[in-house]
Protein backbone atom coordinates (compact mmCIF):
# COMPACT_ATOMS: atom_id res chain seq x y z
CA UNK A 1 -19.95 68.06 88.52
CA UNK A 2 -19.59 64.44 89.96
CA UNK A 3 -21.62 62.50 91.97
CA UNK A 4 -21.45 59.48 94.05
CA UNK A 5 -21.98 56.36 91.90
CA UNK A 6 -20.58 53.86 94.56
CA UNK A 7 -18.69 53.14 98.06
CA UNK A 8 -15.50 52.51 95.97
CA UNK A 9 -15.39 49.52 97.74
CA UNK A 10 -16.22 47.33 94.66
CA UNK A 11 -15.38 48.02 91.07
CA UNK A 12 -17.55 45.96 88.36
CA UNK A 13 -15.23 44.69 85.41
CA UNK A 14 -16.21 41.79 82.81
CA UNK A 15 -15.42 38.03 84.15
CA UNK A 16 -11.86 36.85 82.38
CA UNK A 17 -11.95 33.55 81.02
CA UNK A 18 -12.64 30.97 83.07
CA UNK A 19 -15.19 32.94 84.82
CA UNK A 20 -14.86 34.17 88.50
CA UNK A 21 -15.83 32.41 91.64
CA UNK A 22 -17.20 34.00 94.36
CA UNK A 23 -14.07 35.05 97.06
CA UNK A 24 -11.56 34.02 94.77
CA UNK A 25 -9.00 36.72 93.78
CA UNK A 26 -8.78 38.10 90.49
CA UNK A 27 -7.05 40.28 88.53
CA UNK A 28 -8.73 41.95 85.69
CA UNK A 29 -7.53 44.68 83.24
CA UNK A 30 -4.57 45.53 85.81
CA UNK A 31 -7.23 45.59 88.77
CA UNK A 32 -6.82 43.11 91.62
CA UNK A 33 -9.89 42.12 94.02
CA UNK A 34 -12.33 39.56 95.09
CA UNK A 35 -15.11 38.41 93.21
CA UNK A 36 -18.30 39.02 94.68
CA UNK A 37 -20.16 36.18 92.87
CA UNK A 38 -19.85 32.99 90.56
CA UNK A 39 -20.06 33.94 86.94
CA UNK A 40 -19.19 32.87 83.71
CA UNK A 41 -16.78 33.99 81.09
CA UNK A 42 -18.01 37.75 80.06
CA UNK A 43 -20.47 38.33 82.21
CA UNK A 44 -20.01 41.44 84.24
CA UNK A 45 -18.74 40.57 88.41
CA UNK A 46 -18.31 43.44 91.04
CA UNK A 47 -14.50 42.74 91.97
CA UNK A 48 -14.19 43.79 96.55
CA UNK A 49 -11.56 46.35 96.46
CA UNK A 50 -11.85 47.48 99.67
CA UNK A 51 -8.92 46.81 102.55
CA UNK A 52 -10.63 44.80 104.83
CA UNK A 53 -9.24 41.67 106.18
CA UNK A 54 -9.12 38.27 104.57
CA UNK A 55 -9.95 34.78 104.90
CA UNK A 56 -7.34 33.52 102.24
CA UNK A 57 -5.81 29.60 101.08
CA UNK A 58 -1.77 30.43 101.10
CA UNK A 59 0.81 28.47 99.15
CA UNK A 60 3.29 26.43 100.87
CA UNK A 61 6.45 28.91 102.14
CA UNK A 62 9.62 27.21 103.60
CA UNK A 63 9.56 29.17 107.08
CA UNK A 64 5.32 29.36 106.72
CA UNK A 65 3.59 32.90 106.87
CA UNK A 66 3.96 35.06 109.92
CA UNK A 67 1.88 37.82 111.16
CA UNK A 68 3.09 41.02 109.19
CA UNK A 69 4.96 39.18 106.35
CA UNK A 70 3.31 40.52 103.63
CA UNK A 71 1.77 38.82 100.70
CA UNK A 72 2.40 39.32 96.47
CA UNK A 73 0.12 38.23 93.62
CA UNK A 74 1.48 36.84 90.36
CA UNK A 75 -1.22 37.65 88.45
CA UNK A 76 -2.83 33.74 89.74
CA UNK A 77 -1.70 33.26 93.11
CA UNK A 78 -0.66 34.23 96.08
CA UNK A 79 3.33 34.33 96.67
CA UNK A 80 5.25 35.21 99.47
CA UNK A 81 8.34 36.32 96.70
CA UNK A 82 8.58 40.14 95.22
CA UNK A 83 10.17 40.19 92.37
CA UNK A 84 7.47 41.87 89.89
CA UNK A 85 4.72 41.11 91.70
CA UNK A 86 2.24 42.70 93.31
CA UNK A 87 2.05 43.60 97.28
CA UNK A 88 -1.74 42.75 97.68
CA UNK A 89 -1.75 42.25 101.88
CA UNK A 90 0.07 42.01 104.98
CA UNK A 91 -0.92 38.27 106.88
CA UNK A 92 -2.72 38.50 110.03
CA UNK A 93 -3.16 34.75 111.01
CA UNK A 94 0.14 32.32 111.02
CA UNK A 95 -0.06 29.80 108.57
CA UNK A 96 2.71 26.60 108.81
CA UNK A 97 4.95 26.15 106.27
CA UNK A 98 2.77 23.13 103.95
CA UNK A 99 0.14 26.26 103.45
CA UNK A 100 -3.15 26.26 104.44
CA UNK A 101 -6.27 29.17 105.24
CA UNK A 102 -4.96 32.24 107.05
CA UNK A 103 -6.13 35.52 107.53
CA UNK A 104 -4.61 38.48 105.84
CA UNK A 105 -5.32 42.13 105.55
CA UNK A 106 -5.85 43.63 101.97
CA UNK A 107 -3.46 46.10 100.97
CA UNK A 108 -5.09 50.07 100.27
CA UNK A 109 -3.64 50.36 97.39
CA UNK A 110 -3.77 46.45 96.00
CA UNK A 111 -6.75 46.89 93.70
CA UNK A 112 -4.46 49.88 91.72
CA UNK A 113 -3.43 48.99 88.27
CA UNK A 114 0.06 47.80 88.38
CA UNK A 115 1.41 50.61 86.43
CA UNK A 116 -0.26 52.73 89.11
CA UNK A 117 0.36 51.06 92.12
């Protein structure tokens, strides 16, 4: 038997070091989200895993970030580069090529552990 514990729109994992601050991105133990408050080193935070859309800060990207291009995590930041990393949302609001706040949708699947995802 299994009942509802949660929306499944946040997952609560302990802070890594350095703590979490509140709408910052994280990944912890392979699970990306948001934090949902300021907290220090250990203490537990609900990571927002939902997809919902984004106010975000995005790097500097030599042609800037267009609506669709889609957006990677390195495990600290935002990239607009593949590679290894991890597809975490698809931008929504243009952002020039110095970087800046934009808008970007959260992937479904982004909070998945990488080896799942």
């Amino acid at each position: 038997m299994g009942h509802k514990v949660s929306d499944g729109k946040s997952i609560v994992v302990t802070s890594p070091v350095g703590g979490t601050v509140k709408d910052n991105p994280y990944e912890v133990g392979g699970v990306f989200g948001f934090a949902d408050d300021d907290t220090l080193v250990g203490e537990q935070v609900s990571l927002s895993i939902g997809q919902e859309e984004r106010e975000v800060t995005l790097p500097a990207s030599a042609g800037g970030w267009l609506v669709g291009e889609r957006v990677f995590w390195t495990g600290t930041a935002f990239t607009d580069v593949q590679t290894s990393n991890r597809l975490v949302g698809i931008v929504t609001r243009v952002v020039a090529a110095g970087g800046g706040v934009g808008w970007m949708v959260v992937a479904a699947n982004a909070f998945l552990a990488v080896d799942e995802a």
